[in-house]
N, C-alpha and C. Protein backbone atom coordinates (compact mmCIF):
# COMPACT_ATOMS: atom_id res chain seq x y z
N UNK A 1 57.55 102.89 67.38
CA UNK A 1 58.39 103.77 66.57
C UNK A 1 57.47 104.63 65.69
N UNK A 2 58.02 106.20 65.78
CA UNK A 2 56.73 106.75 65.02
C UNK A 2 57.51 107.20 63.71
N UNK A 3 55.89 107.17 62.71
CA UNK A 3 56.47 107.10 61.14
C UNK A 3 57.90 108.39 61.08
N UNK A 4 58.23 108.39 60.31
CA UNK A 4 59.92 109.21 60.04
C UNK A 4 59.24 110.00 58.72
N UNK A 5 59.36 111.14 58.85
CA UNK A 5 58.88 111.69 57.34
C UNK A 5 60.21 112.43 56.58
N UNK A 6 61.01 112.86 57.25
CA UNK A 6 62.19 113.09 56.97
C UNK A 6 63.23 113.16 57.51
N UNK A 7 64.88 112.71 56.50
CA UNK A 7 66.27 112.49 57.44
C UNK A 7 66.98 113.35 56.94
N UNK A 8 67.98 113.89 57.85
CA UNK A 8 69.20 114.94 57.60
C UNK A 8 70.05 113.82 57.30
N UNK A 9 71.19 113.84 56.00
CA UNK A 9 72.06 113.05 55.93
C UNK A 9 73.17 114.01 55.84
N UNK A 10 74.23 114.37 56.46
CA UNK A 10 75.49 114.68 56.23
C UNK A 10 76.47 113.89 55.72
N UNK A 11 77.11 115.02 54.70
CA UNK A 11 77.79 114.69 53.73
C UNK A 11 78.98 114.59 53.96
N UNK A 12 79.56 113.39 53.52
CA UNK A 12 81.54 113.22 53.61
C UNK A 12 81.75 114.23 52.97
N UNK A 13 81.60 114.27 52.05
CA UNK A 13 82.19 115.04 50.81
C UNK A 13 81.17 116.10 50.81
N UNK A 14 81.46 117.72 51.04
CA UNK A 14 80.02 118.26 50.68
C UNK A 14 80.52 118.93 49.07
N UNK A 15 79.04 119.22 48.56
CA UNK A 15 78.96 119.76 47.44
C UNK A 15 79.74 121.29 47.23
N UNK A 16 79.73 121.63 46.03
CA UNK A 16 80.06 123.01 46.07
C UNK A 16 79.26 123.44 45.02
N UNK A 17 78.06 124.38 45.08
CA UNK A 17 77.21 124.91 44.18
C UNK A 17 77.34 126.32 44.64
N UNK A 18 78.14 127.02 43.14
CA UNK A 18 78.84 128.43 43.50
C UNK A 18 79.77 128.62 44.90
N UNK A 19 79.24 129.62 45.07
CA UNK A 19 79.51 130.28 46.43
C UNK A 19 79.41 129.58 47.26
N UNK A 20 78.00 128.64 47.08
CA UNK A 20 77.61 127.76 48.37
C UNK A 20 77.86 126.46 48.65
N UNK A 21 78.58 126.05 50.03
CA UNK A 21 78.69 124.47 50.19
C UNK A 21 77.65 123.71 50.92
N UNK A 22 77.34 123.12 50.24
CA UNK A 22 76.37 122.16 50.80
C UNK A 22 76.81 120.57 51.44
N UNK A 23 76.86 120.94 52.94
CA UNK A 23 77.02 120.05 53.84
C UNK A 23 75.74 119.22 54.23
N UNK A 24 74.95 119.45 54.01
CA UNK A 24 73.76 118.39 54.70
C UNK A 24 72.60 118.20 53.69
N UNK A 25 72.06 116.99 52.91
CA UNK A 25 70.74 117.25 52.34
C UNK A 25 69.72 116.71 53.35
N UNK A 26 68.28 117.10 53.13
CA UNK A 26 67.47 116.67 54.01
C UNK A 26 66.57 115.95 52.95
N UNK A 27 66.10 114.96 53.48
CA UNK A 27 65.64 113.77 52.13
C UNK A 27 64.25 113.74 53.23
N UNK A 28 62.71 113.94 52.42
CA UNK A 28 61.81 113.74 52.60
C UNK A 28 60.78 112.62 52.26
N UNK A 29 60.27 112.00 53.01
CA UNK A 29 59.28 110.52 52.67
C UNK A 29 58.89 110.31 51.33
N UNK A 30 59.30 109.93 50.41
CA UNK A 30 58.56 109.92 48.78
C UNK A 30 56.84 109.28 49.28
N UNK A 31 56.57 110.15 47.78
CA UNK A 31 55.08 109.71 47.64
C UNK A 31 55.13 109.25 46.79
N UNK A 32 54.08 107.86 46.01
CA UNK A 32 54.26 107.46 44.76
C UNK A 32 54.98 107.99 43.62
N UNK A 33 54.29 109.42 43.50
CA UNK A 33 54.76 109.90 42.46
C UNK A 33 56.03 110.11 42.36
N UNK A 34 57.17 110.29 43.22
CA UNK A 34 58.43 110.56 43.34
C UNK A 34 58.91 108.92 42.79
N UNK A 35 58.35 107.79 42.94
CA UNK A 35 58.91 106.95 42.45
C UNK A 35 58.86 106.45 40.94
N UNK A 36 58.15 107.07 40.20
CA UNK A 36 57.51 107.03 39.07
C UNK A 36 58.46 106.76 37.91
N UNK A 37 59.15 106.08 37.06
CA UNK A 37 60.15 105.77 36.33
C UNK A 37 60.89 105.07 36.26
N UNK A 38 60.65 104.19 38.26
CA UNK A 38 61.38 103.48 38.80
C UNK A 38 61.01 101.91 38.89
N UNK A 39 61.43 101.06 39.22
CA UNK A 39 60.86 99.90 39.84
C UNK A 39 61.27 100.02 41.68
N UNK A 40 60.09 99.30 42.01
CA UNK A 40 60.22 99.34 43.22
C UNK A 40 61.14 98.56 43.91
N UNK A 41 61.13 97.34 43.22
CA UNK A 41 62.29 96.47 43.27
C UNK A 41 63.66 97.21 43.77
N UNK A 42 63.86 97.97 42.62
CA UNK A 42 65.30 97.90 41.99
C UNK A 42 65.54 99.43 43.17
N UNK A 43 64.48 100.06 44.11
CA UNK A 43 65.03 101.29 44.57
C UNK A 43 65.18 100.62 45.99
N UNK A 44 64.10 99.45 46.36
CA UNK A 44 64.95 98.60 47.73
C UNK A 44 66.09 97.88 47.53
N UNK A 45 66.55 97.88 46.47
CA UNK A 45 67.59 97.31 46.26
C UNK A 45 68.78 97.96 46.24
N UNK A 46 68.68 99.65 46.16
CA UNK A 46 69.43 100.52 46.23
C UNK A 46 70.10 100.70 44.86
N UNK A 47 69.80 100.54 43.82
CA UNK A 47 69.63 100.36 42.36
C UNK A 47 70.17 101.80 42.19
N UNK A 48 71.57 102.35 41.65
CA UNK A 48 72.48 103.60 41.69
C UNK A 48 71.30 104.49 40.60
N UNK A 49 71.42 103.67 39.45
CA UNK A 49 70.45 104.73 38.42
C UNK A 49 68.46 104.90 39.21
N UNK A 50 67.90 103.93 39.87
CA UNK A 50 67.18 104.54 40.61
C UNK A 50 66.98 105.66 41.36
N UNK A 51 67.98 105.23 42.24
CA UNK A 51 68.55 106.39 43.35
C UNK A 51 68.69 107.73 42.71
N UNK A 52 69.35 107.50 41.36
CA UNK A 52 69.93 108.76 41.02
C UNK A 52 68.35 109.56 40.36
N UNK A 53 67.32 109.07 40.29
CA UNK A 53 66.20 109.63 39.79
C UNK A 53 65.23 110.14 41.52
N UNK A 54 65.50 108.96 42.05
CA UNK A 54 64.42 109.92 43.14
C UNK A 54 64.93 110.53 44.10
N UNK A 55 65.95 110.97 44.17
CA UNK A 55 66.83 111.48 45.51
C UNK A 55 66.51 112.89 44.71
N UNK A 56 66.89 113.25 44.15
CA UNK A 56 66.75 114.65 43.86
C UNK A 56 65.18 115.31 43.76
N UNK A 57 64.27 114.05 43.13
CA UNK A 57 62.71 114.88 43.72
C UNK A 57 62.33 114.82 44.84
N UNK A 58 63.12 114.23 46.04
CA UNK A 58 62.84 114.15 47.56
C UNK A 58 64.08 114.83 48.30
N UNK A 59 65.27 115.97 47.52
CA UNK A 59 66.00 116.00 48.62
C UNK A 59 65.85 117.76 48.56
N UNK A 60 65.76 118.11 49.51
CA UNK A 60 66.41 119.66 49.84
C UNK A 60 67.74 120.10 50.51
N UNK A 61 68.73 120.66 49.64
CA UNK A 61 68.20 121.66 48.25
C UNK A 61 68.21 120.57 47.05
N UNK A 62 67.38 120.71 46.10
CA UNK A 62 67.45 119.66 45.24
C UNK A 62 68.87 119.54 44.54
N UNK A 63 69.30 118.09 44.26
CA UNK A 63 70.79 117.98 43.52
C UNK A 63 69.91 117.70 42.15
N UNK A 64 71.17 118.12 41.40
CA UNK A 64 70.81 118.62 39.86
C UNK A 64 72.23 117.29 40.20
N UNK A 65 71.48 117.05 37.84
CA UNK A 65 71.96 115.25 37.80
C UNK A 65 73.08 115.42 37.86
N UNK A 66 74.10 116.56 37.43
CA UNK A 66 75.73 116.35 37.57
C UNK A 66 76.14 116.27 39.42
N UNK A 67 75.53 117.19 39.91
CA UNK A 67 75.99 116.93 41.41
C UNK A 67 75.51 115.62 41.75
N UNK A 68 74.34 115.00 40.96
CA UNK A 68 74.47 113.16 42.28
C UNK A 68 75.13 112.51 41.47
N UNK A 69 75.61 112.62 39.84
CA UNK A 69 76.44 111.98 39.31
C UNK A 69 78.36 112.44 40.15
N UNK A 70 78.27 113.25 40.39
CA UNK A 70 79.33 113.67 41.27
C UNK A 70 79.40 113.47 42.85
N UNK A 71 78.70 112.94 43.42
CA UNK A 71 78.51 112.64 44.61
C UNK A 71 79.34 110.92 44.95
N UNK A 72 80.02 111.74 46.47
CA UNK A 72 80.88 110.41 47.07
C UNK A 72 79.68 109.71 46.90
N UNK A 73 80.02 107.88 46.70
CA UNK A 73 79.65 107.10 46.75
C UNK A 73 79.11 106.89 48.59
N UNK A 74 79.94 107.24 49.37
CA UNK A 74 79.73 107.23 50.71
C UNK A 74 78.50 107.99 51.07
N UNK A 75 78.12 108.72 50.09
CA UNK A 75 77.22 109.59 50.59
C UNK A 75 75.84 109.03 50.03
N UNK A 76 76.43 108.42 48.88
CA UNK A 76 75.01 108.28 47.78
C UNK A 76 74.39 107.36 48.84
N UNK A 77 75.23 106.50 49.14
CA UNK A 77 74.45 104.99 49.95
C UNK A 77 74.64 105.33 51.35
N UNK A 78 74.10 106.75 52.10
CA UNK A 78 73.96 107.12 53.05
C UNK A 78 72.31 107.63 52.68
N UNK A 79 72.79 108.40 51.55
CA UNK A 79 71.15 108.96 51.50
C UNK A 79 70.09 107.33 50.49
N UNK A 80 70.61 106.37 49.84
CA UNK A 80 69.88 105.29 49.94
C UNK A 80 69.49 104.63 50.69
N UNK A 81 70.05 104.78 51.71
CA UNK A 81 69.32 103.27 52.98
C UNK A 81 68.31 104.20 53.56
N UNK A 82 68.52 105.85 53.33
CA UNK A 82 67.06 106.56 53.95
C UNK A 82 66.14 106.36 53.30
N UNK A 83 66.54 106.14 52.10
CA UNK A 83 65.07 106.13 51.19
C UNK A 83 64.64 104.75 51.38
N UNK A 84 65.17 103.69 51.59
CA UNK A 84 64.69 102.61 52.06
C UNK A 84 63.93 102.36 52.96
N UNK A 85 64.92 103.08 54.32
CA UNK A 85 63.81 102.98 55.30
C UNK A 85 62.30 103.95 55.26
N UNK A 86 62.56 104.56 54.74
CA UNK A 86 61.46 105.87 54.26
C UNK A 86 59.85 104.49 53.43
N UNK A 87 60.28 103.52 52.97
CA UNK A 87 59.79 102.80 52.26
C UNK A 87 59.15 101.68 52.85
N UNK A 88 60.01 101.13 53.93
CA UNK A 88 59.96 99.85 54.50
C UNK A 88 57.77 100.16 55.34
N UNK A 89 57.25 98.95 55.64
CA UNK A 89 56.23 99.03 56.36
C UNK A 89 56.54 98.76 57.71
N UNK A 90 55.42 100.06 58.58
CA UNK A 90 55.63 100.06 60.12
C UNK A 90 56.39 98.86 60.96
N UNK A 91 55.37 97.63 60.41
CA UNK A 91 55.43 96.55 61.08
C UNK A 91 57.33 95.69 60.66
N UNK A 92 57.57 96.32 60.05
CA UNK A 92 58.93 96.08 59.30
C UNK A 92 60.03 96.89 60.53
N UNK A 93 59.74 98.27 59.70
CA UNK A 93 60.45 99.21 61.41
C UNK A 93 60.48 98.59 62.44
N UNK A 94 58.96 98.01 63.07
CA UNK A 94 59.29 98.33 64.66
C UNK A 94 60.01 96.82 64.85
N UNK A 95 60.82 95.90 63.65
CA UNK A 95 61.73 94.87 64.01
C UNK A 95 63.07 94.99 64.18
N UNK A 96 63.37 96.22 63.56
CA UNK A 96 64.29 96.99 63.48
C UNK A 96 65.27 97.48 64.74
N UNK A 97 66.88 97.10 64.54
CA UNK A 97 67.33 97.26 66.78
C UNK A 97 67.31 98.88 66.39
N UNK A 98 67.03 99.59 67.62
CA UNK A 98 67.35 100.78 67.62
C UNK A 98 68.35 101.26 68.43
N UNK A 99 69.48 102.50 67.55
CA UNK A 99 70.47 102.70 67.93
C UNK A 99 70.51 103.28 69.87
């Protein structure tokens, strides 16, 4: 399985920023620094106030804090299990069933 550097997650619910709806974010591999404020623990754990700090320095277009404070729950823990797996080690992945 080769490394994943980034996932398209589509949205139940999409955003509405102005004019524009935003149906899909694309969430990119964090680098340390994107986790920085966090415990590591608490973001494999899918930890909501975690989440709500590094999803937006890893997602394009970036969500500003009222849109992920406004975000379906369906969605939040769509784009958390990416950041998980985004996290997990190779040897972890390749135990992983694939769809």
């Amino acid at each position: 399985m080769s490394e994943k550097k980034e996932a398209t997650v589509k949205l139940d619910s999409p955003i509405k920023r102005g004019d524009t709806t935003i149906t899909e974010i694309v969430l990119r591999k964090p680098q340390s620094g994107a986790l920085r404020g966090t415990r590591l623990q608490a973001v494999m754990e899918m930890d909501v106030a975690s989440m709500m700090t590094v999803i937006p320095r890893i997602s394009t277009p970036t969500l500003t804090p009222q849109e992920m404070a406004d975000l379906d729950p369906a969605d939040l823990a769509a784009m958390s299990v990416e950041v998980v797996l985004f996290l997990l080690p190779k040897s972890a992945l390749a135990d992983l069933p694939t769809a």
